[in-house]
Protein backbone atom coordinates (compact mmCIF):
# COMPACT_ATOMS: atom_id res chain seq x y z
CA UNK A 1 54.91 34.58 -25.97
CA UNK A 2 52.23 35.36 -23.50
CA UNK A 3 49.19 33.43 -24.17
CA UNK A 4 45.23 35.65 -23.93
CA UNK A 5 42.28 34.04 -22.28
CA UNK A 6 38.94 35.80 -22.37
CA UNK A 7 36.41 35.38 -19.70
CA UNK A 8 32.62 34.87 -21.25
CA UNK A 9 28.77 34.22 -19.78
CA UNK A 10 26.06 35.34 -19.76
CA UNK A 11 25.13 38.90 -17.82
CA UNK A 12 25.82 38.72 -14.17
CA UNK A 13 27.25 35.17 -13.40
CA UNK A 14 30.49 37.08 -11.92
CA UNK A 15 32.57 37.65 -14.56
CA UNK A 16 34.24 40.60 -13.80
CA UNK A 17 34.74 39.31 -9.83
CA UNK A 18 36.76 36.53 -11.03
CA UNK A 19 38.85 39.37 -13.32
CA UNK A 20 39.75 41.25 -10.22
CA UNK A 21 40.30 37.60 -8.44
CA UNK A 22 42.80 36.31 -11.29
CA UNK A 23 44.93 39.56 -12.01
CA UNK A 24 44.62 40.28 -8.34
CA UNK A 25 43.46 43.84 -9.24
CA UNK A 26 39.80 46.17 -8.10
CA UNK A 27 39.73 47.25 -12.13
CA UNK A 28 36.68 45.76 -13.28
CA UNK A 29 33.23 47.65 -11.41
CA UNK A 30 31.59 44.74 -10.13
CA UNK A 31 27.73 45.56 -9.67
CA UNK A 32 24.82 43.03 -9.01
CA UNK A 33 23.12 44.72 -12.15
CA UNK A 34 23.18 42.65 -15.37
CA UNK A 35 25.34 44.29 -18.12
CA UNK A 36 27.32 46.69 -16.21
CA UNK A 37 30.61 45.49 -18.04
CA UNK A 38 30.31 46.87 -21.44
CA UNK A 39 34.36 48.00 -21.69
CA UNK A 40 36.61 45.83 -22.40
CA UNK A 41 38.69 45.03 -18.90
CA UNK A 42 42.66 43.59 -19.84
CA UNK A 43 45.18 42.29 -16.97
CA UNK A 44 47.81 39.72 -16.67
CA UNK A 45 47.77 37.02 -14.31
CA UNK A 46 50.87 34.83 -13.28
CA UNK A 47 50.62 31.00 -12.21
CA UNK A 48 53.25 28.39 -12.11
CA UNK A 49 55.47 30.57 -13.75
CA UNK A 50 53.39 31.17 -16.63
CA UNK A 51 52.48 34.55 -17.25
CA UNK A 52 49.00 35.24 -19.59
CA UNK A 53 46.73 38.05 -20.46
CA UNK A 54 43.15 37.95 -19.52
CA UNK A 55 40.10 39.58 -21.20
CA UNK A 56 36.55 40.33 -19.38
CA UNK A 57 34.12 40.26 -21.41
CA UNK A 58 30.50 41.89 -21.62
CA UNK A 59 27.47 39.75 -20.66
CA UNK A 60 26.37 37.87 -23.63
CA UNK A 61 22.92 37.46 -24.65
CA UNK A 62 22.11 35.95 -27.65
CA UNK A 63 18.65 37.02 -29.92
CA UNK A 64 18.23 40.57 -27.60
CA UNK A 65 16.59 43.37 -28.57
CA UNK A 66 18.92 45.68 -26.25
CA UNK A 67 21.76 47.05 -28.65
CA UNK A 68 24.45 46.83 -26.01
CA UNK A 69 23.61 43.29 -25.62
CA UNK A 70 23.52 42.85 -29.10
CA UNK A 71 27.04 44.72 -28.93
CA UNK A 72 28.88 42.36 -26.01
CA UNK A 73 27.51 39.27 -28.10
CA UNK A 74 29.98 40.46 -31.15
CA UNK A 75 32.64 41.30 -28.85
CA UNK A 76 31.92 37.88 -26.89
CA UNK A 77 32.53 36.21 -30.33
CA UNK A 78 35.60 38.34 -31.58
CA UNK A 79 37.44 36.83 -28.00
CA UNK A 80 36.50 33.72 -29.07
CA UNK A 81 38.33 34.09 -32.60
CA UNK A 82 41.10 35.72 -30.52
CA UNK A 83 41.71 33.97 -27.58
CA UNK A 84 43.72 31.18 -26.75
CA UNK A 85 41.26 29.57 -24.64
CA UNK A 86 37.94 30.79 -22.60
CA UNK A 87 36.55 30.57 -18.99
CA UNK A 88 32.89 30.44 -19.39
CA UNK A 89 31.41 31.01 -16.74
CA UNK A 90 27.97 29.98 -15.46
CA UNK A 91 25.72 30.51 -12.12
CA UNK A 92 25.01 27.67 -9.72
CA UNK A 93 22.39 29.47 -7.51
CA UNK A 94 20.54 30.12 -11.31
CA UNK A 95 21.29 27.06 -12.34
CA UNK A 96 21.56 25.88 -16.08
CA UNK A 97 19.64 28.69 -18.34
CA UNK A 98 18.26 28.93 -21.73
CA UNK A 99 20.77 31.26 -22.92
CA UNK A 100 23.53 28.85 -20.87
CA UNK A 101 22.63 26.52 -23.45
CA UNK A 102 22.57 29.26 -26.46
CA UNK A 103 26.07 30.19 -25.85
CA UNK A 104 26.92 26.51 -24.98
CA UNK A 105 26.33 26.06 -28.81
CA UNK A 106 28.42 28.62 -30.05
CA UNK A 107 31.69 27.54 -28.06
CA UNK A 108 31.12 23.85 -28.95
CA UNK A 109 31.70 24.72 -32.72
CA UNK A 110 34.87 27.14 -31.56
CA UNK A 111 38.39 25.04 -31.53
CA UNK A 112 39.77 26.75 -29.14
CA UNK A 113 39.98 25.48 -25.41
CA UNK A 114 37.08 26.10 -23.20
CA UNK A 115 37.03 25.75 -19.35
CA UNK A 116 33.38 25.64 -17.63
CA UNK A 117 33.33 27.34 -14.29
CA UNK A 118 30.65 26.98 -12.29
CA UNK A 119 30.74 30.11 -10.25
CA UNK A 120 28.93 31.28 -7.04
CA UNK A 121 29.73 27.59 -5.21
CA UNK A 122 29.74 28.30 -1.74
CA UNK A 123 28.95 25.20 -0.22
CA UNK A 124 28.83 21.02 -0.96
CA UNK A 125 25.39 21.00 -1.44
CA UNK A 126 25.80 23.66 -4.20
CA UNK A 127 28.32 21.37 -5.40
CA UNK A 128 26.55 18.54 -6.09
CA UNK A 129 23.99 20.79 -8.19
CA UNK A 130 26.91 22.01 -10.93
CA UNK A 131 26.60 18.19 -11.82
CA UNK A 132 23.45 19.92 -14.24
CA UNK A 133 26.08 21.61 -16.19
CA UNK A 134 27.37 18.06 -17.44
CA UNK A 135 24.17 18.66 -20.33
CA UNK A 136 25.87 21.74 -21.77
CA UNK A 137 28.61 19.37 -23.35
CA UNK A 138 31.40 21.14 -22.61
CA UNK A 139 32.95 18.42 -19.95
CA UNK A 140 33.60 18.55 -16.11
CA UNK A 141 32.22 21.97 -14.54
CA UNK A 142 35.05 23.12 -11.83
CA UNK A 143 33.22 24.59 -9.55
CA UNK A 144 34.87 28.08 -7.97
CA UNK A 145 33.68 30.94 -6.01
CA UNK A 146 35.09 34.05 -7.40
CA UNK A 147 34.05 36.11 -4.18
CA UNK A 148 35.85 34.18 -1.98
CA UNK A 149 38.92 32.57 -4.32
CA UNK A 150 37.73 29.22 -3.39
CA UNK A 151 38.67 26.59 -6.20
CA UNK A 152 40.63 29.27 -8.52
CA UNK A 153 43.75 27.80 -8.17
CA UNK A 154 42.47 24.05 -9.07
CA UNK A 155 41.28 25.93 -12.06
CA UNK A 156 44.22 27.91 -12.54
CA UNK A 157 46.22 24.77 -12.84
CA UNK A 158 43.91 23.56 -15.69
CA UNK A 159 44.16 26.58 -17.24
CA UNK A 160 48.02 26.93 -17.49
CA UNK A 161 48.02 23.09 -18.71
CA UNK A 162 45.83 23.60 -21.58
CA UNK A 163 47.81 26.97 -22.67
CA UNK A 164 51.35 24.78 -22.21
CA UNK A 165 49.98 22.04 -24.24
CA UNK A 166 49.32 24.54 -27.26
CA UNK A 167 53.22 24.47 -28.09
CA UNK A 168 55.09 27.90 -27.57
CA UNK A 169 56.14 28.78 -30.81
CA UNK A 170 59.51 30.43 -30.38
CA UNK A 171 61.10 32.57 -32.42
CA UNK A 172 62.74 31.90 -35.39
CA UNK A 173 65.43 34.78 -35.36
CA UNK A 174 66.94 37.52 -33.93
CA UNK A 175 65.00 40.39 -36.12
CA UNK A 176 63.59 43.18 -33.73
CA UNK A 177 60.08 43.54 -34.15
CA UNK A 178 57.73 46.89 -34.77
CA UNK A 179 53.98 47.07 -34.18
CA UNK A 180 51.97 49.71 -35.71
CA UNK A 181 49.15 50.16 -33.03
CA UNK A 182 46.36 52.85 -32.24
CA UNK A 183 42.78 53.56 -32.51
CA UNK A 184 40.17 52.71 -35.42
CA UNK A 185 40.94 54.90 -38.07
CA UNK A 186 43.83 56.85 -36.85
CA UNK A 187 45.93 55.91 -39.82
CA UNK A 188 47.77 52.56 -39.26
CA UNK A 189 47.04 50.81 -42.85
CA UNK A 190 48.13 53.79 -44.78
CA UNK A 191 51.43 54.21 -42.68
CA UNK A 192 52.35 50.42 -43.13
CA UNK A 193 51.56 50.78 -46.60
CA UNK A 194 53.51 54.23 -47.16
CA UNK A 195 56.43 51.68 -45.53
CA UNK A 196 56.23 49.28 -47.82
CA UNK A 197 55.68 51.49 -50.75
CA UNK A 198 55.38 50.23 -53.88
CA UNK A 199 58.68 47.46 -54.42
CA UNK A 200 56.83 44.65 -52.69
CA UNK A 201 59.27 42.11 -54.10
CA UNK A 202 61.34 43.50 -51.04
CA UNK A 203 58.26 42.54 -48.70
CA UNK A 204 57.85 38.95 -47.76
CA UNK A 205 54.54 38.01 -45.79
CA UNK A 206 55.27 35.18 -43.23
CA UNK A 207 52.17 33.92 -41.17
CA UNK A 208 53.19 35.05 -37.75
CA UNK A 209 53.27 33.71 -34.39
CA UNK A 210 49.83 33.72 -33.67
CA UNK A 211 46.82 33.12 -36.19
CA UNK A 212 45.86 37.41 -35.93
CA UNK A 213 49.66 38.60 -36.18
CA UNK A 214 51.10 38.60 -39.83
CA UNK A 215 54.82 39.90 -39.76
CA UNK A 216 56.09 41.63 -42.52
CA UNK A 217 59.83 41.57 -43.26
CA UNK A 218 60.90 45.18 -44.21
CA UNK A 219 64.54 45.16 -45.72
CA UNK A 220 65.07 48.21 -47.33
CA UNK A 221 67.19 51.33 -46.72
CA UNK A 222 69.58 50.12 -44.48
CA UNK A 223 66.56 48.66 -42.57
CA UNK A 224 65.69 44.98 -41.77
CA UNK A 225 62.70 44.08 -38.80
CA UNK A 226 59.46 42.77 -38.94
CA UNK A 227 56.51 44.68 -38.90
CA UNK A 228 53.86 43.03 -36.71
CA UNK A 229 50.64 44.61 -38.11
CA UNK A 230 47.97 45.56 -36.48
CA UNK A 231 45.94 47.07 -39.51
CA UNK A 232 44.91 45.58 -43.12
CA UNK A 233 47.31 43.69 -44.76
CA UNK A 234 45.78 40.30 -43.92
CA UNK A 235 41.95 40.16 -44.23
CA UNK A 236 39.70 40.75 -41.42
CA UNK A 237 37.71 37.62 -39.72
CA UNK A 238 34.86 37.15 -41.03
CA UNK A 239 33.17 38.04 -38.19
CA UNK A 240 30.99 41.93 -37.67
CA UNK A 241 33.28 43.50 -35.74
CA UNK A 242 32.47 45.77 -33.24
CA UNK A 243 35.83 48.40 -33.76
CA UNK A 244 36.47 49.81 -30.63
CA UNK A 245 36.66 46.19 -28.89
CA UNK A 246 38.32 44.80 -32.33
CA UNK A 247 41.31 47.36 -32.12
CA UNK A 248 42.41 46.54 -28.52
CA UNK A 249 41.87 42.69 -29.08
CA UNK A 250 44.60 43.72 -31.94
CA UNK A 251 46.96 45.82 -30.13
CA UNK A 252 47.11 43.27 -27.20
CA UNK A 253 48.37 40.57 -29.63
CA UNK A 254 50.61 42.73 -31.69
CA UNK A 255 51.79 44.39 -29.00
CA UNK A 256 52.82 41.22 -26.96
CA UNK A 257 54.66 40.01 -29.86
CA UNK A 258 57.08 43.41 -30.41
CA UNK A 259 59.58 45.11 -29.23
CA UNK A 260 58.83 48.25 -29.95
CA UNK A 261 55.72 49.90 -30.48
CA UNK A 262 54.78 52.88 -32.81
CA UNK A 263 51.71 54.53 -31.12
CA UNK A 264 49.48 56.46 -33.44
CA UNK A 265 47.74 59.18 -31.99
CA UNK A 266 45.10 61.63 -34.48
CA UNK A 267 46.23 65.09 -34.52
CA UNK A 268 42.55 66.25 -35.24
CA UNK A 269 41.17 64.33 -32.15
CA UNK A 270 44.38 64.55 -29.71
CA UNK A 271 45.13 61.94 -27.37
CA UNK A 272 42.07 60.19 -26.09
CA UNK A 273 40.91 57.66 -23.60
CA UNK A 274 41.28 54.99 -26.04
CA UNK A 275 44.85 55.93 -26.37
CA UNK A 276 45.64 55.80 -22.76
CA UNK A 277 44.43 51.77 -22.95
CA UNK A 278 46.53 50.92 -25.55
CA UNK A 279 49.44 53.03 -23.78
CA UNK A 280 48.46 50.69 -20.56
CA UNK A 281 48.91 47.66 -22.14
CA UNK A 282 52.12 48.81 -23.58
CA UNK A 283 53.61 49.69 -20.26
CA UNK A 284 52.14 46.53 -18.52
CA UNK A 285 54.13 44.76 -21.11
CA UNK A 286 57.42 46.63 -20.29
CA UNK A 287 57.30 47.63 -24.50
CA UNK A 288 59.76 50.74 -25.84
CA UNK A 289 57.79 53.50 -27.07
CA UNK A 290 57.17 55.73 -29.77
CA UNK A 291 54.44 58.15 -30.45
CA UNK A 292 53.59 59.22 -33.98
CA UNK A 293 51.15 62.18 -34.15
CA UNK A 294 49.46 61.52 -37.58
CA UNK A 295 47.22 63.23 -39.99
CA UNK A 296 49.70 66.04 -38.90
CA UNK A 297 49.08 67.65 -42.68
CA UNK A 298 45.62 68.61 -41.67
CA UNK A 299 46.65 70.75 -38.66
CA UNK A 300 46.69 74.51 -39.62
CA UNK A 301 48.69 75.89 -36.71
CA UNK A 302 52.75 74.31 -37.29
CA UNK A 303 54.14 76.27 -35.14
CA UNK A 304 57.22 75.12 -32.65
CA UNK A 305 54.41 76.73 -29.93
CA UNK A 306 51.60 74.53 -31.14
CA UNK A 307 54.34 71.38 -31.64
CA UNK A 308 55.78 71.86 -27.89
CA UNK A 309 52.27 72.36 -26.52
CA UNK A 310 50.88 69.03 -27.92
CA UNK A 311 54.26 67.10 -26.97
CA UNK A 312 53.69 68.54 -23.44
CA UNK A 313 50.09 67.21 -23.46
CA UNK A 314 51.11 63.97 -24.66
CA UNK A 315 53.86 63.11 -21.69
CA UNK A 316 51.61 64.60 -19.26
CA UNK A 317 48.98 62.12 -19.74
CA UNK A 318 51.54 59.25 -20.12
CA UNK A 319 53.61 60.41 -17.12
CA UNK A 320 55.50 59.13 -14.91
CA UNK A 321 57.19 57.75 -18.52
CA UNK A 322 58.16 60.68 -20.38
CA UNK A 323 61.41 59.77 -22.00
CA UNK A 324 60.10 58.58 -25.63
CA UNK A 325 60.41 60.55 -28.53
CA UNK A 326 56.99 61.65 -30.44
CA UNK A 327 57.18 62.32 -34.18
CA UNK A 328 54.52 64.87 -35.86
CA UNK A 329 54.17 62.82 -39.53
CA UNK A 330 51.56 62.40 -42.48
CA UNK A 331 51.26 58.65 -43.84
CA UNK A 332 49.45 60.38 -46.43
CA UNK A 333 52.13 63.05 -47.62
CA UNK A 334 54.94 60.91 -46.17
CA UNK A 335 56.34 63.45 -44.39
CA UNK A 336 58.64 62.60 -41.75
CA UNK A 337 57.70 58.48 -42.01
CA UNK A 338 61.56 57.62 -42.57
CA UNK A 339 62.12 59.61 -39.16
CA UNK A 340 59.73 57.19 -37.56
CA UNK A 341 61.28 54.34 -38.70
CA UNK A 342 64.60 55.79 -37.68
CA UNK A 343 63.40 56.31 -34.33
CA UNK A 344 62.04 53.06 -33.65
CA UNK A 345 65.60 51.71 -34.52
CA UNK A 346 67.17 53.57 -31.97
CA UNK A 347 64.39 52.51 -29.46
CA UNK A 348 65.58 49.04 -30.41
CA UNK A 349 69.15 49.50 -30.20
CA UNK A 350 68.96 50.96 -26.42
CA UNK A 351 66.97 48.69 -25.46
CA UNK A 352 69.19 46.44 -25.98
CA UNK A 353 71.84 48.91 -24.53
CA UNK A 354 74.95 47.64 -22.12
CA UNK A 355 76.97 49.76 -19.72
CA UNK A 356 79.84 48.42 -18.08
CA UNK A 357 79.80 48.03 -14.49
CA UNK A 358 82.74 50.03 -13.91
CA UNK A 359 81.79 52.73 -15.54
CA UNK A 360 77.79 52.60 -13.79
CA UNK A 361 79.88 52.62 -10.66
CA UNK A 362 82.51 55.48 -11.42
CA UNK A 363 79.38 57.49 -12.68
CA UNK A 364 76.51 56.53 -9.82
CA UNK A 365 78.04 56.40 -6.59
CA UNK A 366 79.24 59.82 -6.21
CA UNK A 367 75.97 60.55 -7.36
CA UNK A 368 74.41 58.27 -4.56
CA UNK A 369 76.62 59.50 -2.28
CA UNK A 370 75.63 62.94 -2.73
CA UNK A 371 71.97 62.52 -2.33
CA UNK A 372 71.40 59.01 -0.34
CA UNK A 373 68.46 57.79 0.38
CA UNK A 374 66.46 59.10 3.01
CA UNK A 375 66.96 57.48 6.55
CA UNK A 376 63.78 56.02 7.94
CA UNK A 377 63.48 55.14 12.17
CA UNK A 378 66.93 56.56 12.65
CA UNK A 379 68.60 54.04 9.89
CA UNK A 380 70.57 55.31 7.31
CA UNK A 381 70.77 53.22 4.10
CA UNK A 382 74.22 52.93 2.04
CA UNK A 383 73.96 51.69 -0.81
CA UNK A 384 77.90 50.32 -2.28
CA UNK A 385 77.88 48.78 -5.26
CA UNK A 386 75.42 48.55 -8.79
CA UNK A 387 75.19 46.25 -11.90
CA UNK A 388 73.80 45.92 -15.27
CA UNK A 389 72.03 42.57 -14.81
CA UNK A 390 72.95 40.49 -18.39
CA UNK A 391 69.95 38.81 -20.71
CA UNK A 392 67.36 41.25 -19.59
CA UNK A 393 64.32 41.70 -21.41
CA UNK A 394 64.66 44.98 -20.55
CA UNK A 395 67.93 46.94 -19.25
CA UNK A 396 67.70 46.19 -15.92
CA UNK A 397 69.75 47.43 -13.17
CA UNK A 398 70.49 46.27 -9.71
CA UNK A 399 71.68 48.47 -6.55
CA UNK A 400 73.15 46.75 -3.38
CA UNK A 401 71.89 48.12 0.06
CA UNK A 402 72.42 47.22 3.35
CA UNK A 403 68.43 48.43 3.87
CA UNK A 404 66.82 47.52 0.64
CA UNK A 405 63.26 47.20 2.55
CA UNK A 406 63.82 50.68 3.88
CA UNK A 407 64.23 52.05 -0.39
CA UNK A 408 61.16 53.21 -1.68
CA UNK A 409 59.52 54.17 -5.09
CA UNK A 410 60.44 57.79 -5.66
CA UNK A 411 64.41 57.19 -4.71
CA UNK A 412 64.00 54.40 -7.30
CA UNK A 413 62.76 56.96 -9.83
CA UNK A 414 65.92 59.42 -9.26
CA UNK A 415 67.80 56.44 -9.71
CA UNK A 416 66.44 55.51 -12.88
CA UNK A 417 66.16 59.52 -14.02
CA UNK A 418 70.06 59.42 -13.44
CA UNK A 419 70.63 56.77 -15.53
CA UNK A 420 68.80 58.25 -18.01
CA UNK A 421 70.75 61.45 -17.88
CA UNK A 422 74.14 59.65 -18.61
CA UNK A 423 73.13 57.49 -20.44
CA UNK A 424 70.29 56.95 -23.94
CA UNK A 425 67.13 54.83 -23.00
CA UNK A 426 64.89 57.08 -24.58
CA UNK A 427 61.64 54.97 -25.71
CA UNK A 428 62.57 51.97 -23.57
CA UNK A 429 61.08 51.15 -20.10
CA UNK A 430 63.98 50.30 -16.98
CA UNK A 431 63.71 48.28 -14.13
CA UNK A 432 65.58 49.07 -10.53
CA UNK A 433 66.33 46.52 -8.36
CA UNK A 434 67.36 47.38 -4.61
CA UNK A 435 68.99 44.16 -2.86
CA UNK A 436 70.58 43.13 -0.11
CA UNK A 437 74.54 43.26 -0.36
């Protein structure tokens, strides 16, 4: 299971530099004026062979009058209840602050793993000075400059060791595994509970994988999964949570820990920037798909026009991945929430879909043959033979070329829109591999 680490300090020490330095990414704005992070920033970083999520914080700033500040302190805290360990980061040219020592506080009473970086060290002089952050209490500062990578990878290999030694807790069957995930208030709570309906006998709450993920074994109907939730079965921390932040601390969890995701979108609000993270994060985590336009009771206009314009809408803002199916339902009527669950099966099943290597042959060489790839300098690339590769996460196929290097990324997608055509993927994310024969 892929492990979350959130990045905290106070405003401006360089949080958001050493974002775009760990997931090797430009996605967080990086500004030299306090505060300019107040969105939540989400990436994955691989070291060692260990992959883990990473969460960048807003500047916290404990006792402020300002009522973003006041805002990235709660969200601050939630990644702290979240997280499986922190990076906190502080500023060696600054040296150690007031508020350094304010937020020193709060992690010391947390339990979960926290790493002090002393950021901005550019030289040895400035690296006998981090020896001041020794008073916050929080052990050995490493000292790192974000701006120029130096010291991330000592750090890196601290990191990875503390999120090993927390015990990967496998898991304990073979049960596929649906997460109900969306916005605040788009309906997730009342569609788990019109799930679960009123024989609860059938439902048996097991204390998940995580401490935020409780999975609820639905085995009714010809049905039997888990439903990681996302929404209010289990009671919220106790901590004031700011929503917006709250919900995509949620959906990162739940969603690592599925297999297939049921995306709720509001048919009164239509799909919305907040959507598009939580779509992100889906894709990033190579998750099958399926969109569930709620509330749909409330819509006047139920026509197959209004229907086919909103399912147009929907895969043009997702695009390029457009083969999922999207469901217009009411949790609150019920109507069509059996369909949803039936869909989400079949997103499960091909996933886990097989074709036989004879018969991916038979069917994509002609095809290959037909339209090959385009030659580049004068080369022309054949490409002779393709596989199924076995105990994929997700089906993954591979196509042997005598040019692989030579293959690029829109060939790849008529590849994988081919397979698609013979074949049903719909809702689940594939992977093309062009290698050397």
């Amino acid at each position: 299971m892929s492990k979350l680490v959130a990045i905290v300090g106070r405003p401006n020490v360089g949080k958001s530099t050493l974002f775009n330095r760990l997931t090797g990414t430009r996605q967080a704005i990086v500004s030299d004026e306090a505060g300019t992070t107040r969105d939540r920033q989400y990436g994955k970083c691989e070291w060692g062979g260990q992959e883990f999520s990473i969460v960048d914080t807003g500047g916290w700033v404990v006792n402020s009058d300002d009522i973003f500040e006041e805002e990235i302190r709660k969200q601050v805290l939630i990644a702290t209840q979240e997280a499986d360990a922190i990076l906190f980061l502080v500023d060696v040219k600054n040296g150690c602050t007031d508020l350094d020592a304010q937020v020193a506080k709060i992690l010391r009473q947390t339990h979960t793993p926290v790493i002090l970086c002393a950021n901005k060290t550019d030289n040895n002089i400035e690296r006998y000075e981090a020896a001041e952050f020794y008073s916050l209490g929080l052990g050995e500062p490493y000292c790192i400059s974000a701006a120029t990578g130096s010291g991330t990878g000592e750090l890196l290999d601290v990191l990875t060791e503390k999120l090993g030694k927390q015990g990967e807790q496998e898991r304990t069957d073979d049960l596929p595994r649906f997460s109900v995930v969306g916005r605040p208030n788009v309906g997730k709570s009342s569609l788990i509970n019109s799930f679960i309906g009123e024989d609860r006998h059938i439902v048996t709450d097991i204390a998940g994988t995580t401490r935020d993920s409780i999975l609820t074994r639905y085995d009714k109907f010809g049905f039997d999964f888990y439903l990681v939730d996302t929404a209010g079965i289990r009671k919220k921390n106790k901590v004031t949570e700011d929503l917006e932040f709250y919900s995509v601390m949620r959906s990162i969890r739940a969603i690592e820990h599925s297999d297939v995701c049921i995306l709720l979108i509001d048919a009164t609000r239509g799909i919305e920037a907040q959507d598009m993270n939580i779509v992100q994060v889906i894709q990033r985590n190579r998750k099958s798909l399926v969109v569930v336009v709620n509330k749909w009771d409330l819509i006047e206009d139920k026509s197959t026009k209004a229907i086919q314009f909103f399912a147009d809408a929907i895969r043009k803002r997702m695009s390029p991945f457009t083969d999922f199916d999207i469901i217009f339902a009411s949790a609150l009527t019920k109507q069509r929430i059996f369909k949803v669950l039936e869909t989400a099966k079949q997103a499960y099943l091909n996933r886990k879909r097989n074709v036989g290597t004879s018969k991916l042959n038979e069917e994509m060489l002609p095809l290959i043959e037909a339209y090959p790839p385009p030659s580049i300098k004068g080369k022309y690339i054949k490409i002779k033979y393709c596989a199924q590769l076995p105990n994929t996460e997700i089906p993954s196929f591979v196509f042997y070329a005598n040019l692989p290097q030579y293959v690029k990324e829109p060939y790849r997608r008529f590849l994988e829109n081919k397979i698609r055509e013979k074949w049903d993927f719909t809702g689940t994310p594939i992977r093309i591999f062009i290698r050397q024969k």
